[in-house]
N, C-alpha and C. Protein backbone atom coordinates (compact mmCIF):
# COMPACT_ATOMS: atom_id res chain seq x y z
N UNK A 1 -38.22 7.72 -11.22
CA UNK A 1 -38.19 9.04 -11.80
C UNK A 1 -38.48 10.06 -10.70
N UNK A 2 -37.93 10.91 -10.53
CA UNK A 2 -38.07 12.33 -9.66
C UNK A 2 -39.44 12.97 -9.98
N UNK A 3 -40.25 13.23 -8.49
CA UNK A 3 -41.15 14.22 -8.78
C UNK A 3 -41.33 15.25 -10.25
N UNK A 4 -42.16 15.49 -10.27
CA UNK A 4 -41.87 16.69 -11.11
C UNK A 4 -41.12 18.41 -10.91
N UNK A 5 -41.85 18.54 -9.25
CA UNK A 5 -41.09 19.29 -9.05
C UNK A 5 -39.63 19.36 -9.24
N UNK A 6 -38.74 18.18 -9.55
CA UNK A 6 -36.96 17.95 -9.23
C UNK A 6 -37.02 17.44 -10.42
N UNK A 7 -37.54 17.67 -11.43
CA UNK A 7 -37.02 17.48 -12.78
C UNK A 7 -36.70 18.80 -13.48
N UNK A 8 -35.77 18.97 -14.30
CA UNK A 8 -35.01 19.91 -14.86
C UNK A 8 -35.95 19.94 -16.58
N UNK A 9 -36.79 21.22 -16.40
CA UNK A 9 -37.31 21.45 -17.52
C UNK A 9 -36.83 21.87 -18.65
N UNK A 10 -37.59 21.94 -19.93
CA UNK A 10 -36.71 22.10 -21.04
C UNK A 10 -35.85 23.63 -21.34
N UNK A 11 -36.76 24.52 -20.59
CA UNK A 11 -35.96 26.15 -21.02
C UNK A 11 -34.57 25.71 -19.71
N UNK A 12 -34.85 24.93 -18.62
CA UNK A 12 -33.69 25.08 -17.38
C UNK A 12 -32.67 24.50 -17.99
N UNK A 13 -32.96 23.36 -19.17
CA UNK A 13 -32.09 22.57 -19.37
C UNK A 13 -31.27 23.66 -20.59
N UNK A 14 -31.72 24.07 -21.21
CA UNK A 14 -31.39 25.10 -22.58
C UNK A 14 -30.09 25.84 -21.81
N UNK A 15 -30.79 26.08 -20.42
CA UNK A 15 -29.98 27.48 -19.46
C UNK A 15 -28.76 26.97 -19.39
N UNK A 16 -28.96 25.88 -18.42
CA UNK A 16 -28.28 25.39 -18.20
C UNK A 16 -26.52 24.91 -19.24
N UNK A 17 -27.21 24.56 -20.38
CA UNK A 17 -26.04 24.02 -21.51
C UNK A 17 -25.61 25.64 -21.80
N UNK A 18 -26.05 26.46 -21.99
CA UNK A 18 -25.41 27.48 -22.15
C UNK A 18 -24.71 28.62 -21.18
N UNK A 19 -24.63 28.39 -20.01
CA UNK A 19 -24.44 29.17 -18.47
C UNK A 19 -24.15 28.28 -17.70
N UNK A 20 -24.15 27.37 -17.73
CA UNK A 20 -23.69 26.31 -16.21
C UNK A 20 -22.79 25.92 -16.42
N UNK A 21 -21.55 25.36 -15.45
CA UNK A 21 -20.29 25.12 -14.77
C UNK A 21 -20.50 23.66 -15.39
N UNK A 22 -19.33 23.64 -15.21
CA UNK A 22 -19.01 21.38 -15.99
C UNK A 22 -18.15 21.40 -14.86
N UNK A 23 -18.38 19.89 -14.68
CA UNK A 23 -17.77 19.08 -14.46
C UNK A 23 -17.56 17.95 -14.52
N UNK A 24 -16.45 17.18 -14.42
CA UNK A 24 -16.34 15.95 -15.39
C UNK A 24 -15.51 14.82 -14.69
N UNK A 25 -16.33 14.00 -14.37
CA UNK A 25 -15.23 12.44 -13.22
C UNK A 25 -15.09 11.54 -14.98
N UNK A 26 -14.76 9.91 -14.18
CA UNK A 26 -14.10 9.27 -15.93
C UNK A 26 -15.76 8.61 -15.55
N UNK A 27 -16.50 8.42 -15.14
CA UNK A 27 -17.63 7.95 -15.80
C UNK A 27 -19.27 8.90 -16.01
N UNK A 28 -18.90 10.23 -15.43
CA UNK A 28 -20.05 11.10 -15.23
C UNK A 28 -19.20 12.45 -15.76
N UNK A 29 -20.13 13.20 -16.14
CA UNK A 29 -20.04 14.49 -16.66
C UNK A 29 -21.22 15.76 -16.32
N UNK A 30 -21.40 16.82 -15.39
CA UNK A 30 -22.38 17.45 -14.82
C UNK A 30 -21.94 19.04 -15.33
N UNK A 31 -23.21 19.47 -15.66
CA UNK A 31 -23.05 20.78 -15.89
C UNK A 31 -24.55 21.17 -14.74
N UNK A 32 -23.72 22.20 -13.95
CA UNK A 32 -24.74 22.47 -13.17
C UNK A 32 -24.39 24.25 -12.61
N UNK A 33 -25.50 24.46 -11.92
CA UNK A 33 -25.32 25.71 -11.41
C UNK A 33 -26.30 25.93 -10.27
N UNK A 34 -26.16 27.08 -9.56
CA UNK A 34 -27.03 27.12 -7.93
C UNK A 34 -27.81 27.97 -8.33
N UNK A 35 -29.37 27.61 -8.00
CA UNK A 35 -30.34 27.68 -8.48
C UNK A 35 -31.38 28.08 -7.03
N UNK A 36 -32.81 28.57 -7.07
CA UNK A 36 -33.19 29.16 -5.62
C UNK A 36 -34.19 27.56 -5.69
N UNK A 37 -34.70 27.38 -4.45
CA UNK A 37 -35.78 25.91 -4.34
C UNK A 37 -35.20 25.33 -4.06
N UNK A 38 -36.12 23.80 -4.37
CA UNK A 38 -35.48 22.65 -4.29
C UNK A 38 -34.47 22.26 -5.29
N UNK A 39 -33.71 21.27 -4.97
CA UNK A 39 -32.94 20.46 -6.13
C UNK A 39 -33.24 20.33 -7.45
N UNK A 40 -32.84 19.97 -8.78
CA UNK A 40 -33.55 19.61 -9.86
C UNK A 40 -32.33 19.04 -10.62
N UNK A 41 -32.82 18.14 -11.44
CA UNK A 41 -31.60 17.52 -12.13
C UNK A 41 -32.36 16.68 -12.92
N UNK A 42 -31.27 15.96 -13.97
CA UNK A 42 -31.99 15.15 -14.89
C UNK A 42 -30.70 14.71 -15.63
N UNK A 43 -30.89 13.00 -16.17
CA UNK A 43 -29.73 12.32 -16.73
C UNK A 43 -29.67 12.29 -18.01
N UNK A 44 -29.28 12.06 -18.54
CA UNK A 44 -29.10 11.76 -19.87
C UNK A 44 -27.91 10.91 -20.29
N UNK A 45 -28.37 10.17 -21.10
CA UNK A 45 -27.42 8.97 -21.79
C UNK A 45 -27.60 8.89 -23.19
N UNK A 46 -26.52 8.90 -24.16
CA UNK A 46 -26.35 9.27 -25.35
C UNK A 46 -25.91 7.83 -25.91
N UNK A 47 -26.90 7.41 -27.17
CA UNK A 47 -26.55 6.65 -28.01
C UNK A 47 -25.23 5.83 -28.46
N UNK A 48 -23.93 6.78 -28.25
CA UNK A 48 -23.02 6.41 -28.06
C UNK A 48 -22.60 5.18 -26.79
N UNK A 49 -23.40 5.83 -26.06
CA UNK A 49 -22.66 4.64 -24.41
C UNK A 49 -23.72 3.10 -24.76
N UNK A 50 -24.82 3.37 -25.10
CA UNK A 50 -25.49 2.18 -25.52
C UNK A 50 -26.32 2.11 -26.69
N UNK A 51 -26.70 1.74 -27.32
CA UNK A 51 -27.87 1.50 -28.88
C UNK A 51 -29.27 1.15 -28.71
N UNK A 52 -29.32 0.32 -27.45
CA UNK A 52 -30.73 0.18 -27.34
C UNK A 52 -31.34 1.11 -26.41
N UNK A 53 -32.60 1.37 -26.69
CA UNK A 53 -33.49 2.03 -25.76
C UNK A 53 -33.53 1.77 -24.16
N UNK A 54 -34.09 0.68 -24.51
CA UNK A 54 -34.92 -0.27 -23.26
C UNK A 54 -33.24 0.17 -22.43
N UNK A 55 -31.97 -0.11 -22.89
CA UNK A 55 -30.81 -0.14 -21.96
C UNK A 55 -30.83 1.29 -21.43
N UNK A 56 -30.45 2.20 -22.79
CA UNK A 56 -30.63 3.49 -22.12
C UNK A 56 -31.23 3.78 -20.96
N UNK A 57 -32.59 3.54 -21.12
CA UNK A 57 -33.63 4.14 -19.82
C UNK A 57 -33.39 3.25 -18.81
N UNK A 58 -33.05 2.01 -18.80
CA UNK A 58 -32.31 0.95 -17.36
C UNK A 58 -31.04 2.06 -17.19
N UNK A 59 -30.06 2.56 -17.60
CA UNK A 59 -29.42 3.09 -16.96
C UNK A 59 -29.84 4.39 -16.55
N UNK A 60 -30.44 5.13 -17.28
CA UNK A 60 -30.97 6.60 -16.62
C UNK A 60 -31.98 6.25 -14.93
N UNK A 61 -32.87 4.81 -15.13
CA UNK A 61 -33.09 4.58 -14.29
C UNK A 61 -32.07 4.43 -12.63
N UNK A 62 -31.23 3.53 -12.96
CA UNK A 62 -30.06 2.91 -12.00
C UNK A 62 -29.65 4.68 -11.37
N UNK A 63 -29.27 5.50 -12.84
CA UNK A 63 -28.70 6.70 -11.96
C UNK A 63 -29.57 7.39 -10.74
N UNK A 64 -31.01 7.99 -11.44
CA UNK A 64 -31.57 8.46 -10.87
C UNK A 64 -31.99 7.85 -9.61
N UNK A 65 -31.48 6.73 -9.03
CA UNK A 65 -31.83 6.32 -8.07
C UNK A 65 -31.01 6.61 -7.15
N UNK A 66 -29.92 6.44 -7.53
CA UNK A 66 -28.56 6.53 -6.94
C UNK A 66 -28.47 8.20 -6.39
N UNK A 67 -28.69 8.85 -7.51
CA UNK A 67 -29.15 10.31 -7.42
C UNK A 67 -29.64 10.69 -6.03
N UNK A 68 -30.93 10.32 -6.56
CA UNK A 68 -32.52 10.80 -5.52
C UNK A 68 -31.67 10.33 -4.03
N UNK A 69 -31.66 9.06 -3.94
CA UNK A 69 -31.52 8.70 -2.57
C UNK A 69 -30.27 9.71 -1.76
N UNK A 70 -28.73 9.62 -2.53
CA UNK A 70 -27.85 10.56 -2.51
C UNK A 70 -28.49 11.70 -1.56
N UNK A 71 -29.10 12.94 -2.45
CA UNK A 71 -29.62 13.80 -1.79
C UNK A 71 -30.63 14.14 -1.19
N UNK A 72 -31.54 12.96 -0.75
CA UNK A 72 -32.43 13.45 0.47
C UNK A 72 -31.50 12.76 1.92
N UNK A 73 -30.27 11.86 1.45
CA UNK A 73 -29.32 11.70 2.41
C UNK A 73 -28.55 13.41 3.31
N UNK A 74 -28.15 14.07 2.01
CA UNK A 74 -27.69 14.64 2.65
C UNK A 74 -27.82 15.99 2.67
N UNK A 75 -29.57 16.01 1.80
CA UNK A 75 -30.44 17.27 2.34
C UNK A 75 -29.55 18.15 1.52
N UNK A 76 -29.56 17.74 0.61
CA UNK A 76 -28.93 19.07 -0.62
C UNK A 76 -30.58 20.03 -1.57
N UNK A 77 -30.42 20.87 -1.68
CA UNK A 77 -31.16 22.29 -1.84
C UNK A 77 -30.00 22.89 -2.26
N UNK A 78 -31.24 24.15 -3.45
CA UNK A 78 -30.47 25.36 -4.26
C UNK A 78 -29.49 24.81 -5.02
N UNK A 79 -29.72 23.15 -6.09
CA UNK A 79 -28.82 22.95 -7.02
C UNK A 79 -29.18 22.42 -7.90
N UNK A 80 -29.49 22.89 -9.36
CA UNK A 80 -29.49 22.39 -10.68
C UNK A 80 -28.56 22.01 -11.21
N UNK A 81 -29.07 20.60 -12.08
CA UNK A 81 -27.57 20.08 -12.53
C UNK A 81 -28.38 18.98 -13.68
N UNK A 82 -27.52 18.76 -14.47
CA UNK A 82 -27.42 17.82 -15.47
C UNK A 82 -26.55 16.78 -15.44
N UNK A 83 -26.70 15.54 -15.49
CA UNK A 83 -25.63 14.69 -15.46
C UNK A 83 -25.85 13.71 -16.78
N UNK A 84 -24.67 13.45 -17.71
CA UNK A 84 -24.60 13.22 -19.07
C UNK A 84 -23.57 11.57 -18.74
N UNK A 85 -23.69 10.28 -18.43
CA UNK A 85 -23.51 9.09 -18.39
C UNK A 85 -22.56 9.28 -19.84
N UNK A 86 -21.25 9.16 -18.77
CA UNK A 86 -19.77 8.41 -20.37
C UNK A 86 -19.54 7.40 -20.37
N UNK A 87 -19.45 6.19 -19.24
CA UNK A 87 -18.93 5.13 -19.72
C UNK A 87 -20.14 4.01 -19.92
N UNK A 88 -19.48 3.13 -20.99
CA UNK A 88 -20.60 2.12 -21.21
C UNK A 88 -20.35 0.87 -20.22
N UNK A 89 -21.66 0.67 -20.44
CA UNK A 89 -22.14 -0.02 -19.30
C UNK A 89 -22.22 -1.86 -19.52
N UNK A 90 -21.33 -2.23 -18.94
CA UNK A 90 -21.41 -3.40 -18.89
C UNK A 90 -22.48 -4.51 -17.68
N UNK A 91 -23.65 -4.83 -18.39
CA UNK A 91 -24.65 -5.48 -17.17
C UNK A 91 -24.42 -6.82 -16.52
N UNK A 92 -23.43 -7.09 -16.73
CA UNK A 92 -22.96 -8.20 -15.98
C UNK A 92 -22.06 -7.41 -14.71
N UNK A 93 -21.37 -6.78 -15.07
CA UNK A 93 -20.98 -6.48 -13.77
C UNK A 93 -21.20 -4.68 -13.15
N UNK A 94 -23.09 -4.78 -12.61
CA UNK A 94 -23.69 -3.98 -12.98
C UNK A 94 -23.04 -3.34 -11.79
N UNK A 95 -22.88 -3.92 -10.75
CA UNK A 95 -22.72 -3.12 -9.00
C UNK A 95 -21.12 -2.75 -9.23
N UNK A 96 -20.21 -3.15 -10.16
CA UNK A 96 -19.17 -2.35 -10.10
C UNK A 96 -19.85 -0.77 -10.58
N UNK A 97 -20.96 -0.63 -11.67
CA UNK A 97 -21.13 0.59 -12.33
C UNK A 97 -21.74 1.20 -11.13
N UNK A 98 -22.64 1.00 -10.71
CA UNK A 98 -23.23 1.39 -9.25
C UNK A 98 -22.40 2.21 -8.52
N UNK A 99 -21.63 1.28 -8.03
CA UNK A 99 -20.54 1.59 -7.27
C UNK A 99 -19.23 3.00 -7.66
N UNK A 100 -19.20 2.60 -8.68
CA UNK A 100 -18.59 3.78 -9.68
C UNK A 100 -19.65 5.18 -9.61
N UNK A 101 -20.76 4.99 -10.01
CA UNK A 101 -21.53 6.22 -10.12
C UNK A 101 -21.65 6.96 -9.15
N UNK A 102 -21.66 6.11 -7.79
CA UNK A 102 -21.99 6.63 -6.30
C UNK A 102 -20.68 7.35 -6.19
N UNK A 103 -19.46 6.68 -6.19
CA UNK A 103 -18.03 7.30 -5.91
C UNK A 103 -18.09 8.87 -6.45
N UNK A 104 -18.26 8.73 -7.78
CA UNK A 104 -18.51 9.78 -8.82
C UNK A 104 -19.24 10.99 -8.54
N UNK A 105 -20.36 10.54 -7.93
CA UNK A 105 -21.44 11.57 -7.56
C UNK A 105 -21.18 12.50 -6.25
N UNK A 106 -20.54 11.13 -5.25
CA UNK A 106 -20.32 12.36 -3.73
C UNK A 106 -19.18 12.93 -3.99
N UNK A 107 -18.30 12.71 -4.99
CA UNK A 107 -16.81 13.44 -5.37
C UNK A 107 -17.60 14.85 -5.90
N UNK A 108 -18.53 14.73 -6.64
CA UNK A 108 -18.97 15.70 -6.90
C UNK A 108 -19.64 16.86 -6.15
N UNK A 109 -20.50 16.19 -5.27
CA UNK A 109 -20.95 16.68 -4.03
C UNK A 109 -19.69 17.41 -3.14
N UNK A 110 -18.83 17.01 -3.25
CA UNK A 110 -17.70 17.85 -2.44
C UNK A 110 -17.31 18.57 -3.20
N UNK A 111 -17.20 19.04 -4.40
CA UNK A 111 -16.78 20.26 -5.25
C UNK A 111 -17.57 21.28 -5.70
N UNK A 112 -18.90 20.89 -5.39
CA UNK A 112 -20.00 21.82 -5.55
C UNK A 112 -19.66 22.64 -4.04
């Protein structure tokens, strides 16, 4: 889980769904906008992509890792964002999803 400082609070997140930019790859979906500070962001995974809990938060986990590491790689600052997990997740073939999310994420990183 991200500091607290780089977590996206509940009024940022409110802001955010109502004022921030989308964007949308086939397994991630980000609404975000440029923001002053550090980074902040936060995942979310909807009932739809899985039913159980315990899975849910294994994947919000997997992202945010993928996330975090991402941008202290490449020293990203001044960006709030939300990222909303579409495809379901098959755990057998977990490093294709991995692999997918990472693709997903620096595609994104280049359009921001």
């Amino acid at each position: 889980m991200p500091p607290k400082k780089n977590r996206v609070s509940s009024t940022l997140f409110k802001e955010l769904l109502q004022n921030a930019k989308h964007f949308s790859t086939y397994s991630l979906s980000f609404l975000y906008k440029k923001g002053g500070g550090e980074y902040k962001f936060s995942v979310v995974v909807p009932k739809k992509v899985q039913k159980k809990a315990a899975k849910r938060n294994r994947i919000k986990r997997i992202v945010r890792e993928i996330i975090k590491k991402e941008l202290t790689e490449q020293n990203i600052n001044n960006l709030h964002f939300v990222v909303f997990v579409k495809q379901k997740v098959n755990f057998d073939k977990l490093n294709d999803f991995k692999s997918a999310i990472l693709r997903d994420f620096k595609y994104f990183l280049t359009k921001v």
